[in-house]
Protein backbone atom coordinates (compact mmCIF):
# COMPACT_ATOMS: atom_id res chain seq x y z
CA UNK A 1 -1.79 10.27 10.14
CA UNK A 2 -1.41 13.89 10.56
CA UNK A 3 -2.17 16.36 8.09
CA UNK A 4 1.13 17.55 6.31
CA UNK A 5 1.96 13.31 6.33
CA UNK A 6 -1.75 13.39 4.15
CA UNK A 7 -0.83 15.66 1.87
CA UNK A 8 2.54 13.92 1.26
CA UNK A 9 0.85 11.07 0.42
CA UNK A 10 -0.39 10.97 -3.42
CA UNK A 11 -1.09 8.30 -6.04
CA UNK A 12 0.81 7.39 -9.17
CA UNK A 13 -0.11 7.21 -12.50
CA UNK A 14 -1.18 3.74 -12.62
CA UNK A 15 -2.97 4.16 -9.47
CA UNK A 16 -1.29 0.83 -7.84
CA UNK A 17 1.04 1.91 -4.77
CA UNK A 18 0.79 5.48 -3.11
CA UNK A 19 4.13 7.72 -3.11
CA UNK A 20 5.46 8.15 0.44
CA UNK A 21 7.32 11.35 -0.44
CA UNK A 22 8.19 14.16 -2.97
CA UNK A 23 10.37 14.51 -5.67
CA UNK A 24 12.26 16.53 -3.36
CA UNK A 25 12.14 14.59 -0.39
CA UNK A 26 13.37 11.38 -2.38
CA UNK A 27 16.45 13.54 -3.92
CA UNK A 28 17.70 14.57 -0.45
CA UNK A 29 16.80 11.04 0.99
CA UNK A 30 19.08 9.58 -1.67
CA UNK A 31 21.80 11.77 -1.52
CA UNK A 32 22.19 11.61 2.18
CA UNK A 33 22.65 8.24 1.05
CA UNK A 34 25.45 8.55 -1.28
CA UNK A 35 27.34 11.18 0.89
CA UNK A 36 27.24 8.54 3.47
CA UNK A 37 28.75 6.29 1.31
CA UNK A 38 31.38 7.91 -0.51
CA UNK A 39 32.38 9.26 3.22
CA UNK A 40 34.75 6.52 2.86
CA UNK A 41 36.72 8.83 0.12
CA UNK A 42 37.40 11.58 3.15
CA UNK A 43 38.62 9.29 5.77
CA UNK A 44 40.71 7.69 3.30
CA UNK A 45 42.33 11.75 2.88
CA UNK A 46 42.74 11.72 6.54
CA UNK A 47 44.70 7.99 6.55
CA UNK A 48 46.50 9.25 3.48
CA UNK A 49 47.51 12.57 5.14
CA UNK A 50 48.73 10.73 8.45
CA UNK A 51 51.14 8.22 6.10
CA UNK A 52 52.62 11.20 3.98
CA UNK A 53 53.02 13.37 7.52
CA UNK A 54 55.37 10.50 9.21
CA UNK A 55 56.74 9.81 5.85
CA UNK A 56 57.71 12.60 4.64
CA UNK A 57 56.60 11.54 1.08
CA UNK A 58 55.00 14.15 -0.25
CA UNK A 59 55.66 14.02 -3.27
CA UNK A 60 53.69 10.93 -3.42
CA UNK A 61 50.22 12.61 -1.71
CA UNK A 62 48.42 13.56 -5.33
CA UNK A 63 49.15 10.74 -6.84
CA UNK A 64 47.93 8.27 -4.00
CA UNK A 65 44.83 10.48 -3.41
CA UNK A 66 43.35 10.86 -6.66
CA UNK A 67 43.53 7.09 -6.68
CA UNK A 68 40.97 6.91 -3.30
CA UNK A 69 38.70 9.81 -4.76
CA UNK A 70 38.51 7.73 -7.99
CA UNK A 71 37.55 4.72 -6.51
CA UNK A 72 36.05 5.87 -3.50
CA UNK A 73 33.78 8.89 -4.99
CA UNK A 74 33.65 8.33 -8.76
CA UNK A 75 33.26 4.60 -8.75
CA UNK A 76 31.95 4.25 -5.38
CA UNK A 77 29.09 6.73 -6.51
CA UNK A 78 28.04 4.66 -9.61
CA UNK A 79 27.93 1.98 -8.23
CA UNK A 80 26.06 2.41 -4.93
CA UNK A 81 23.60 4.99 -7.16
CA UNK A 82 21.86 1.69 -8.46
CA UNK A 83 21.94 -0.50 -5.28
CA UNK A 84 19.34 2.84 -3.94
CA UNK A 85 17.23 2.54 -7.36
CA UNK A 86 14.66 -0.22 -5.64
CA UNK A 87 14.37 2.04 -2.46
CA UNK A 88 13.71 5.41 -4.53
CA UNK A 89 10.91 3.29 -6.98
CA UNK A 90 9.09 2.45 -3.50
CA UNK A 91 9.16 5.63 -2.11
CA UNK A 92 8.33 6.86 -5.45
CA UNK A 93 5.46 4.67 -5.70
CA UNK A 94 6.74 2.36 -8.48
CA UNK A 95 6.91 -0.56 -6.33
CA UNK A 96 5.21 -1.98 -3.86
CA UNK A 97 6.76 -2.04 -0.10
CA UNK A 98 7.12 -6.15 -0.43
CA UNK A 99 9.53 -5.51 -2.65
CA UNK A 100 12.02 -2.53 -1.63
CA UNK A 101 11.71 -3.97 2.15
CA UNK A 102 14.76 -6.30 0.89
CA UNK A 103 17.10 -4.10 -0.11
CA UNK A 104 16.48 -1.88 2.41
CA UNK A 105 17.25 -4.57 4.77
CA UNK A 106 20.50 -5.49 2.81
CA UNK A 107 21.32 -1.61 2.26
CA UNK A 108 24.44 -1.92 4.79
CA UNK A 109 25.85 -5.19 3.91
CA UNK A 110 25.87 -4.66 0.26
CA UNK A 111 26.99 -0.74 0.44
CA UNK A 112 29.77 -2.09 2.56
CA UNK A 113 30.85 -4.94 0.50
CA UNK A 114 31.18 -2.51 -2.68
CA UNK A 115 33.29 -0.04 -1.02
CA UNK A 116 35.77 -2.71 0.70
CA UNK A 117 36.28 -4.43 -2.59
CA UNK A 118 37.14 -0.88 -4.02
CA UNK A 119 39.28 -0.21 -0.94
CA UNK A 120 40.85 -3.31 -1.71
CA UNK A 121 41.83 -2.14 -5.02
CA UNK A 122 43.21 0.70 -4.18
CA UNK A 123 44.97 -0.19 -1.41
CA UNK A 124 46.55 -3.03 -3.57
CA UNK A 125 47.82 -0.29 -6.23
CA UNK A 126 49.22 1.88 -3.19
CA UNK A 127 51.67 -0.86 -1.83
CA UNK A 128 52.50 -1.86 -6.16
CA UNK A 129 52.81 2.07 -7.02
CA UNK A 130 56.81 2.03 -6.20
CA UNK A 131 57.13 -0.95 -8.71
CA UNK A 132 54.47 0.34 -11.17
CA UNK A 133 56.03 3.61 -11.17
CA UNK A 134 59.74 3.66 -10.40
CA UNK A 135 60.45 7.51 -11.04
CA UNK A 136 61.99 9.98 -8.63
CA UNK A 137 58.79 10.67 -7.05
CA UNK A 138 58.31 7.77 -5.70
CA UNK A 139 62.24 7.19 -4.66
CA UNK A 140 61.42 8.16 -1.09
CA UNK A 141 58.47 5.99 -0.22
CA UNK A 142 59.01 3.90 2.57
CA UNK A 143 59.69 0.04 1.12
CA UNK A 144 57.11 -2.20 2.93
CA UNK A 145 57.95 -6.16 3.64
CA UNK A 146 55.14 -8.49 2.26
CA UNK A 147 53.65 -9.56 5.37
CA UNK A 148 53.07 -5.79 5.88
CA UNK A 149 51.55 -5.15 2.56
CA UNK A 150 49.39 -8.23 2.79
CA UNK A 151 48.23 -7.13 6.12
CA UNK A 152 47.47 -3.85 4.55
CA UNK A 153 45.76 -5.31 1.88
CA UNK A 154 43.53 -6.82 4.13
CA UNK A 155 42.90 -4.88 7.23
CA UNK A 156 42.55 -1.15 5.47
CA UNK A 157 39.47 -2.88 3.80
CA UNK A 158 38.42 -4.71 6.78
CA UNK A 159 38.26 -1.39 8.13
CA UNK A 160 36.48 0.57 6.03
CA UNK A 161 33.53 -2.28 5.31
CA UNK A 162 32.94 -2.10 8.57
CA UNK A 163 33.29 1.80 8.98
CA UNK A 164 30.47 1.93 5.75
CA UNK A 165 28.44 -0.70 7.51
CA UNK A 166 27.62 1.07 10.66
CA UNK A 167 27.43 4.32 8.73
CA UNK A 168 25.02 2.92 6.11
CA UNK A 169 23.32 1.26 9.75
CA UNK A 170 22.46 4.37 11.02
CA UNK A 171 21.69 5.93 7.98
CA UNK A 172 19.08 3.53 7.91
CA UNK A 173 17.45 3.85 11.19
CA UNK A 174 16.24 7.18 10.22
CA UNK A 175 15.17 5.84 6.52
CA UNK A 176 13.20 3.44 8.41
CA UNK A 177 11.96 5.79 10.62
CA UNK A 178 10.53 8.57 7.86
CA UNK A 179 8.70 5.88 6.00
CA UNK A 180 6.92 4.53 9.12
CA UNK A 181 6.28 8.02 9.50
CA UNK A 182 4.55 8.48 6.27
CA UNK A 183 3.27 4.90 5.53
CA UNK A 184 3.17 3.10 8.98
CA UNK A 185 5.37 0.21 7.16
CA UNK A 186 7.99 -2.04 9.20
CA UNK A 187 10.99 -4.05 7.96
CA UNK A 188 9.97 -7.79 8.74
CA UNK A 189 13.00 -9.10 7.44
CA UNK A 190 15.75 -9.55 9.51
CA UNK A 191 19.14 -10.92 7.61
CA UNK A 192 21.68 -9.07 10.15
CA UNK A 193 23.06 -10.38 13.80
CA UNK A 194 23.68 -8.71 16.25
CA UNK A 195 26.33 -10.54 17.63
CA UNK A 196 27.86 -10.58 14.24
CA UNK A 197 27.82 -7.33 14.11
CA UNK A 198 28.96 -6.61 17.73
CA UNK A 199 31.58 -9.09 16.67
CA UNK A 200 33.02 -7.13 13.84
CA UNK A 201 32.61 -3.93 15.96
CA UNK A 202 35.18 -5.47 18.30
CA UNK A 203 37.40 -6.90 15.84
CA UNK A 204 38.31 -3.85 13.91
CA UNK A 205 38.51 -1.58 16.96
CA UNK A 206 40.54 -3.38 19.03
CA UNK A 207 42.23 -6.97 17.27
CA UNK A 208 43.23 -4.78 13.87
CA UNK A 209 45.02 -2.43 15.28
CA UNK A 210 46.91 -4.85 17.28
CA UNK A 211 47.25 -7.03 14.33
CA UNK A 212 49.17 -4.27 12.51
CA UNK A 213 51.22 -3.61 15.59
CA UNK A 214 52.53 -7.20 15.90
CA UNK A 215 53.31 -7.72 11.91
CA UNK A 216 55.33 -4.79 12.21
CA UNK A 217 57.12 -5.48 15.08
CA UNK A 218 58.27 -8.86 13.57
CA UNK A 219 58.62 -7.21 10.02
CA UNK A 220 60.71 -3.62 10.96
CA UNK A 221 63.40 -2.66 13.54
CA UNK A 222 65.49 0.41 14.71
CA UNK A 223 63.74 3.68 13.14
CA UNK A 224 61.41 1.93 10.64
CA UNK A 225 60.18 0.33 13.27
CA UNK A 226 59.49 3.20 15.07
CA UNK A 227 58.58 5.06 12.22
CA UNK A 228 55.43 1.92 11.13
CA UNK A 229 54.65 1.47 15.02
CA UNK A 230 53.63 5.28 15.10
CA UNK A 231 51.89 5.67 11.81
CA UNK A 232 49.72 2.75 12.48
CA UNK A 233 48.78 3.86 16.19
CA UNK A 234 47.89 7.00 14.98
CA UNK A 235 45.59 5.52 11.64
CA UNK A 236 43.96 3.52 14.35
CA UNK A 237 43.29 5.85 16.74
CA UNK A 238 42.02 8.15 14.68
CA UNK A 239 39.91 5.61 13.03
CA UNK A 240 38.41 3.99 16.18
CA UNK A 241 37.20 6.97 17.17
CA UNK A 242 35.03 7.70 13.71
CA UNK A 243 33.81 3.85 13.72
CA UNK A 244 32.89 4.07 17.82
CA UNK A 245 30.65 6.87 16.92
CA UNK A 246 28.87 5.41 14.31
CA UNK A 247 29.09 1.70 15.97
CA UNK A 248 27.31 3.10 18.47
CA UNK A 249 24.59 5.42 17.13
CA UNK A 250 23.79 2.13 14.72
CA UNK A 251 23.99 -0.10 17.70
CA UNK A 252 22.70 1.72 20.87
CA UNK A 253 20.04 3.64 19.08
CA UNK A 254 17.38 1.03 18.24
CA UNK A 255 17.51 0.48 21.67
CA UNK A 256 17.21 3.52 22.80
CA UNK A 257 14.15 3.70 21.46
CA UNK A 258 12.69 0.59 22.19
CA UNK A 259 13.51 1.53 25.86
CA UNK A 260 11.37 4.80 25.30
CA UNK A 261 8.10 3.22 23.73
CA UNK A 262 8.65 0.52 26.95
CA UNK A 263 8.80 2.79 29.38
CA UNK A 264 5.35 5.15 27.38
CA UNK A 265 4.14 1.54 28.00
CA UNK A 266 4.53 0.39 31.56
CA UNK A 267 3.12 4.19 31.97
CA UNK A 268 -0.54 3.47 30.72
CA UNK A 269 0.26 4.78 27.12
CA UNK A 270 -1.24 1.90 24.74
CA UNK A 271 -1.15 4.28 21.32
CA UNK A 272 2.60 3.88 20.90
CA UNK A 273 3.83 1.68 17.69
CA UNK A 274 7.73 2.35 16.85
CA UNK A 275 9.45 2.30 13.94
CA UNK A 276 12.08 -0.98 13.26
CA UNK A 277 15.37 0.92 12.39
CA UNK A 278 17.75 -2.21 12.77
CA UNK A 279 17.75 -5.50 10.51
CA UNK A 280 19.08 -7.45 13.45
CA UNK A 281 17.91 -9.55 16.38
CA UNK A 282 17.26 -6.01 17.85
CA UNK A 283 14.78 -4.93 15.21
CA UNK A 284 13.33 -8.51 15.11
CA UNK A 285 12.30 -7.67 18.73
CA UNK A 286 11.19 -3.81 17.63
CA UNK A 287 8.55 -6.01 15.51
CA UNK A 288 7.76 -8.32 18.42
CA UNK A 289 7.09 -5.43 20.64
CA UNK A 290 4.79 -3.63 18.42
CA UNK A 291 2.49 -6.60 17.90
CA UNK A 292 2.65 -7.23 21.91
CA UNK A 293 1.22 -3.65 22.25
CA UNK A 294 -1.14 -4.20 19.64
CA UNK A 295 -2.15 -7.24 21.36
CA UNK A 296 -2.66 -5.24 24.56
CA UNK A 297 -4.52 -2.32 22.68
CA UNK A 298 -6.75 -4.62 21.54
CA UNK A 299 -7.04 -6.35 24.79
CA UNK A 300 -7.86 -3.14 26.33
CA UNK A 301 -10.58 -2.06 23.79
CA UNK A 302 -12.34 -5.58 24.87
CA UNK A 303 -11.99 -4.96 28.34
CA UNK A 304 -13.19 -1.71 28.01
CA UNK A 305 -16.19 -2.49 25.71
CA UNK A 306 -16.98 -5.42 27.60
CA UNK A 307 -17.23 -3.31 30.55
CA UNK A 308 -19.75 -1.41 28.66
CA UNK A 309 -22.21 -4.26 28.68
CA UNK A 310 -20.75 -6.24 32.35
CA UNK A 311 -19.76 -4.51 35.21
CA UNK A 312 -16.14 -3.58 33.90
CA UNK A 313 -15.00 -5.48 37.66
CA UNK A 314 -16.47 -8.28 36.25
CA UNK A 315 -15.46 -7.64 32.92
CA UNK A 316 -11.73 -7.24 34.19
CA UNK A 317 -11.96 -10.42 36.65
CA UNK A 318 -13.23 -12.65 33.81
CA UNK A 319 -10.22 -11.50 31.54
CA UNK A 320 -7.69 -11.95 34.23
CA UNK A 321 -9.22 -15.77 35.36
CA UNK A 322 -8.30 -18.20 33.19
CA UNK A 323 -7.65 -17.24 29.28
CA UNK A 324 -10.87 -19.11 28.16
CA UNK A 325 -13.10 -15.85 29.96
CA UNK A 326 -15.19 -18.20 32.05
CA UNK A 327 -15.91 -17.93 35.52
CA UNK A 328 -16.14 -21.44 37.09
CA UNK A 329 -19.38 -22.40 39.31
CA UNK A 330 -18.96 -21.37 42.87
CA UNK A 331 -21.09 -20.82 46.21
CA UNK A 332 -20.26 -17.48 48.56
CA UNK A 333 -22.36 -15.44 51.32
CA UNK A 334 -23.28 -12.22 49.07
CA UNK A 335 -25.87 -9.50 49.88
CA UNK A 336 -28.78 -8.91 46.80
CA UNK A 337 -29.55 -5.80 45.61
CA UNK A 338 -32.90 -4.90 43.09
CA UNK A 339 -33.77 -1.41 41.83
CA UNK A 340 -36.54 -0.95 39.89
CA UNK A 341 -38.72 2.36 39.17
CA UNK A 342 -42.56 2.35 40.45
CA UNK A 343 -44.60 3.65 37.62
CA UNK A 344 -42.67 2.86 34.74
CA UNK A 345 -44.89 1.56 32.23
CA UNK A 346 -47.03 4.84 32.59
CA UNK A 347 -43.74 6.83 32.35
CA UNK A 348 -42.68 5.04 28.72
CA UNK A 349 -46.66 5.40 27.78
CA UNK A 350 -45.89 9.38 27.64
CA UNK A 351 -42.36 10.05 26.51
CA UNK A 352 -40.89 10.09 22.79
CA UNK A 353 -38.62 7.10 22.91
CA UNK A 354 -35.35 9.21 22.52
CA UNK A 355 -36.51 11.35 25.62
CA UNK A 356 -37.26 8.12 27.37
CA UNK A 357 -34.15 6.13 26.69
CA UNK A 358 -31.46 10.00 27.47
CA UNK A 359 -34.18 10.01 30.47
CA UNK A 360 -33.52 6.49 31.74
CA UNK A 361 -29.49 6.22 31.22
CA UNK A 362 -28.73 9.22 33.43
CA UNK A 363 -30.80 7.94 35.96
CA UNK A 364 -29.21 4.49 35.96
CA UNK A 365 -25.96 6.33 35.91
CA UNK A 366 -26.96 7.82 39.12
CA UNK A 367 -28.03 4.76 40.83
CA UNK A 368 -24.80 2.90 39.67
CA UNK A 369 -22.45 5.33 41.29
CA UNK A 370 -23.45 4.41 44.65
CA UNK A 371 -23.54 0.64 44.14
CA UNK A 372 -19.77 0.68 42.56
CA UNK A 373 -18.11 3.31 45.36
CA UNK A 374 -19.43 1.05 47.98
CA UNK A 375 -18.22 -2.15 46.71
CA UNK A 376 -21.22 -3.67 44.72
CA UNK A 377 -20.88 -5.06 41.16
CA UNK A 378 -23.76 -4.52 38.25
CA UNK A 379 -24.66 -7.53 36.71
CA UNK A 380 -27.55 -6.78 34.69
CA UNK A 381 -29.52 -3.90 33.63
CA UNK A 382 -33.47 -5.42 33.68
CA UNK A 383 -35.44 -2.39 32.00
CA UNK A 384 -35.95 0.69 34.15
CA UNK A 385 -33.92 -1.97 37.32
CA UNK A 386 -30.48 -3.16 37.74
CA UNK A 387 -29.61 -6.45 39.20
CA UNK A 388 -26.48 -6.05 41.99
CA UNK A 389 -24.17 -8.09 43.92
CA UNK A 390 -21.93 -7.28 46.99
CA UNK A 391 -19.77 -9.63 47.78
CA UNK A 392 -20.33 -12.21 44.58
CA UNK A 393 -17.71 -12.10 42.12
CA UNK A 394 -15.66 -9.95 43.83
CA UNK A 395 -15.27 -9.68 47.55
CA UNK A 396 -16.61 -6.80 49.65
CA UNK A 397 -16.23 -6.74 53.23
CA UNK A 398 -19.15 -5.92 55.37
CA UNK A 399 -21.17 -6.79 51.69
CA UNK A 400 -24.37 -6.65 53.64
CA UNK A 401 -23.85 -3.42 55.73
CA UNK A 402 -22.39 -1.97 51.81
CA UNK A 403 -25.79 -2.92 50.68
CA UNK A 404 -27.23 -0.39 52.80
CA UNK A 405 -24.71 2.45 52.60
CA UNK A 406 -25.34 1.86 48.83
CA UNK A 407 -29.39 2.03 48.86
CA UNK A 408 -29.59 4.80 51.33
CA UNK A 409 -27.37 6.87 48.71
CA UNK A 410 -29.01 5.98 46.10
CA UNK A 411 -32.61 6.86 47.47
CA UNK A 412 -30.65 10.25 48.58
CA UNK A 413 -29.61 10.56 44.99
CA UNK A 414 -32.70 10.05 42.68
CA UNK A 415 -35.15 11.78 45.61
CA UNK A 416 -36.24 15.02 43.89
CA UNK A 417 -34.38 15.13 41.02
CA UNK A 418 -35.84 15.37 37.70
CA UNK A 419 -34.24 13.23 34.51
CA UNK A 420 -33.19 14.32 30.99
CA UNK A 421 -34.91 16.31 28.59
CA UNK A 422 -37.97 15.83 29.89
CA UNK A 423 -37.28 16.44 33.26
CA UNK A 424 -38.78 13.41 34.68
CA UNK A 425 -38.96 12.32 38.37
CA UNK A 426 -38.43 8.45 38.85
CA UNK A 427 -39.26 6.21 42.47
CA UNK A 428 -36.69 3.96 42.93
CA UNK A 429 -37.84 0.51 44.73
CA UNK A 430 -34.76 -1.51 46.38
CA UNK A 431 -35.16 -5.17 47.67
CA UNK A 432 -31.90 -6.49 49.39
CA UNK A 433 -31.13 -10.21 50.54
CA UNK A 434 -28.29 -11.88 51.93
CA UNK A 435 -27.31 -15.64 51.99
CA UNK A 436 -25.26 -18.45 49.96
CA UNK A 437 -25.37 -17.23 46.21
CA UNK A 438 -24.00 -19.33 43.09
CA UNK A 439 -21.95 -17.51 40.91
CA UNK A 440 -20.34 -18.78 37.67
CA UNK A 441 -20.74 -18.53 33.53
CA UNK A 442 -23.77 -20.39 32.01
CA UNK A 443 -24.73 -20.29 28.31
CA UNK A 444 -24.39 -22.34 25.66
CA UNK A 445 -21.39 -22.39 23.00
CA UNK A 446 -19.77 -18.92 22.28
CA UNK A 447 -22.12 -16.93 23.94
CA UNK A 448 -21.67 -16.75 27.77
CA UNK A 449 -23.50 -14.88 30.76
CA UNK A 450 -21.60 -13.70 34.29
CA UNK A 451 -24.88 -15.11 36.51
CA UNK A 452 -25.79 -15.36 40.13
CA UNK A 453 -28.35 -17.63 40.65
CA UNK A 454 -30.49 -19.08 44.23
CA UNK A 455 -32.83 -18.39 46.74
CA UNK A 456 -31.01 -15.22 48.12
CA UNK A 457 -31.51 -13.43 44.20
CA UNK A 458 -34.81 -14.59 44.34
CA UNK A 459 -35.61 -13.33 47.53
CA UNK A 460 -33.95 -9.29 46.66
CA UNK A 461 -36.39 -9.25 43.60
CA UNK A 462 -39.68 -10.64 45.58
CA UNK A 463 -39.00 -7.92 48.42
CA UNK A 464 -38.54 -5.08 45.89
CA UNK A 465 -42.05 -5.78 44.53
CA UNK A 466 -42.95 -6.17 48.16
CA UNK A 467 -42.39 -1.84 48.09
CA UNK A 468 -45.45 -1.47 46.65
CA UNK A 469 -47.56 -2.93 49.05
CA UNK A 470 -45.74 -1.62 52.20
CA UNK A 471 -45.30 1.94 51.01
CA UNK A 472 -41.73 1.49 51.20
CA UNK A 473 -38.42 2.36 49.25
CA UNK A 474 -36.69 -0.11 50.86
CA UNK A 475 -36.97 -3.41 52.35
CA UNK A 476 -34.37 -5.95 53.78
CA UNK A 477 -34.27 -9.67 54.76
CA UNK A 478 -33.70 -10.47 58.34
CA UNK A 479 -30.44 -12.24 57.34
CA UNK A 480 -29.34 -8.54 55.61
CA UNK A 481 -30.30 -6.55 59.18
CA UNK A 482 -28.43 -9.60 61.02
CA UNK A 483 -25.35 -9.00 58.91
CA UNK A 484 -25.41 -5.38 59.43
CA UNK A 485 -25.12 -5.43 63.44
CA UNK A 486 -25.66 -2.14 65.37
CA UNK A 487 -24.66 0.30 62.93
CA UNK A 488 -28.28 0.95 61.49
CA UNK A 489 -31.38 1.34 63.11
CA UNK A 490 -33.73 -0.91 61.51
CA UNK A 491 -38.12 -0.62 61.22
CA UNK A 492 -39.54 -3.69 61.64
CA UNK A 493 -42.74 -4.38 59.26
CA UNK A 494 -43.17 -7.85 60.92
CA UNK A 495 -43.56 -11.46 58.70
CA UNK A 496 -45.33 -11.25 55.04
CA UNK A 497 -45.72 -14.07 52.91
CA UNK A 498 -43.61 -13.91 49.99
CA UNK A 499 -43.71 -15.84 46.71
CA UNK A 500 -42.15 -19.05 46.93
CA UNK A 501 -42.00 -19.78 50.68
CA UNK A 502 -44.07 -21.87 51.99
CA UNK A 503 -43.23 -19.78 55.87
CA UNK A 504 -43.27 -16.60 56.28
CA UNK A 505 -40.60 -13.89 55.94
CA UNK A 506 -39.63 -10.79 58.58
CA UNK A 507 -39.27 -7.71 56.69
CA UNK A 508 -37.51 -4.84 57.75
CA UNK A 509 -37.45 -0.68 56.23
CA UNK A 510 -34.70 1.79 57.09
CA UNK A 511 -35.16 5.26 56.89
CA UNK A 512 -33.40 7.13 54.36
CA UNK A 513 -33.59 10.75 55.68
């Protein structure tokens, strides 16, 4: 949470649920809200303007539109003042976010409903004002035959509900959207449809109009006709073009952002978490999404700690092989690879332990560069030693020739160069075997080891100790310098006994100048 979101953020009185916003921000918040709603009252001018134009009623303009700002402003304002009361007590801190997240969800269905049933009302005293009111100003009103003024009744309402609706919609997409902002809350309720809504959408643009069109084409004839047919193509056009704009901003935008935060996704970026702006299907799947990524945030903070403490290859293989994160038993031709540094002990005797340990880890970086750009996989750190694997879990080509590449750059490496703080040299040892290795998880309920296990990884470790009593660096089984052909020229140090043979083994040394 940035900064300026911080210092938005203070605690009430009673100490229970933090305010989300100012005094100030809450006042313009809420009367974005009401000018939204009573929004109704200026459309209504337009509708009322259009009617006295083609009429030629003006006389009866004042009268009819003091009845829609009365209704549609003064009333409309009362009433839909109170329906924001919850909202403004959560944002205020008075209540907890449990509790406002209901209204908020219900905010355009219940704002709607208010202002169709006073639409209703006032539509129903337009079509009775020639009867309530039978004076000269009224004398040239156009007369209206009741299937006409029952459709009227009915789709001027129909109208504006669902004018209000998508309005109050996309008023609350950015509502939702400032108190994630400031509080990192989500609507998880859902009472709206999509398809209802789409439904609706349709319905008034296209089936009202057309509606009105047919009733007066069975109700009117000869000028009248004329005279309703054009009035009511030009209310309709005039108010399919306000509704499409709003239709879509409350339908399209949602997932226009949801598109956004997929595509930051696909692209690597795991930090993204969007706001739900919609309390449809749409916003259902906002929800969905943000757990998914918080699923693969988390996913990737294992992987990437795991890697940490396995070879992150391994660590990434084991997470993308079966879901349990076991690595069944299995038998492959893999090349051996033992480091260890000669002198160690003595090394440790003389070092603080914090010099030591800074000391040690950039050396074993340096050695584990090699090993991973030439195919090899770390499966243990042993001490000052590592324990690696060409070939075994992952495949590597050419494992045993890799094997080489990868000790010859690693002697190149650590040759000469002095470690840490204390600047200390370290003599790497390498002993490297190939044959059939066993690979697989062992351990015993929840805690689990990657291990390679047989003769071959007991061979690399006996011919690393073996360094020591050749004066070598590096020593190699036959079966290694067999699987490496011609491309290295190999020194022979003939057949040594080695522990845990009963026959003898020949040894071979490469020079890494």
């Amino acid at each position: 949470m940035t900064a300026a979101v911080t210092a938005a953020v203070t605690v009430t009185a009673a100490g229970d649920t933090p305010a989300i916003a100012s005094p100030a921000e809450i006042a313009g918040l809420r009367r974005r809200y009401l000018l939204r709603t009573v929004s109704a009252a200026g459309v209504d001018i337009i509708f009322t303007s259009v009617f006295v134009v083609f009429a030629n009623a003006w006389s009866y303009a004042p009268r009819s539109i003091a009845v829609g700002l009365f209704l549609l402003v003064g009333i409309n304002y009362l009433v839909c003042r109170r329906l924001f009361d919850p909202i403004e007590e959560y944002l205020a801190g008075r209540r907890p976010f449990e509790e406002a997240q209901r209204r908020l969800t219900q905010l355009p269905i219940l704002t709607a409903m208010r202002v169709a049933l006073l639409a209703m009302v006032m539509v129903g005293f337009r079509v009775a004002a020639p009867f309530l009111w039978p004076d000269d100003t009224l004398r040239g009103l156009p007369t209206q035959t009741v299937a006409d003024a029952i459709a009227l009744c009915l789709l001027l309402p129909l109208f504006y509900f669902t004018y209000i609706y998508f309005v109050i919609s996309d008023y609350l997409g950015s509502l939702c959207a400032f108190i994630f902002e400031r509080s990192g809350n989500n609507l998880s309720l859902f009472f709206g449809r999509y398809r209802l809504k789409l439904g609706i959408a349709l319905l008034v643009i296209s089936l009202a109009p057309m509606t009105a069109v047919i009733i007066d084409l069975f109700s009117y004839e000869g000028v009248k006709l004329q005279f309703e047919i054009a009035t009511d193509v030009a209310i309709s056009l005039m108010g399919v073009v306000v509704s499409i704009y709003f239709i879509g901003r409350s339908l399209l935008r949602p997932i226009r952002i949801l598109s956004r935060a997929m595509s930051a996704v696909t692209g690597g970026d795991m930090s993204v978490r969007v706001p739900v702006t919609s309390n449809d299907e749409v916003g259902e799947l906002t929800g969905q999404f943000n757990t998914m990524v918080d699923g693969l945030r988390e996913r990737e903070r294992i992987r990437e700690t795991f890697g940490r403490y396995v070879d992150e290859s391994v660590a990434s293989t084991i997470l993308q092989r079966g879901g349990d994160g076991v690595l069944a038993g299995e038998t492959r031709e893999a090349t051996i690879l033992f480091t260890d540094v000669s002198g160690f002990t003595t090394i440790a005797e003389t070092l603080p332990p914090d010099h030591l340990i800074g000391a040690l880890n950039e050396y074993l970086e340096t050695v584990l560069a090699p090993i991973r750009a030439h195919g090899g996989v770390v499966n243990t750190f042993i001490g000052d030693g590592l324990f690696a694997s060409f070939n075994m879990p992952l495949a590597c080509p050419g494992h045993a020739a890799a094997a080489i590449r990868a000790s010859v750059d690693i002697q190149r490496a650590v040759t000469g160069r002095l470690f840490g703080e204390a600047r200390v040299p370290f003599v790497t040892r390498i002993g490297i075997s190939t044959g059939a290795v066993i690979g697989g998880s062992v351990g015993a309920g929840q805690r689990l080891s990657f291990t390679l296990l047989g003769d071959t990884v007991n061979l690399a470790a006996r011919l690393e100790k073996l360094n020591k009593d050749h004066g070598t660096s590096i020593l190699l089984s036959e079966t290694t310098r067999a699987g490496c052909g011609t491309e290295f020229v190999f020194k022979p140090l003939g057949s040594t006994a080695v522990r845990g043979r009963s026959a003898s083994l020949a040894i071979f040394t490469i020079d890494t100048v």
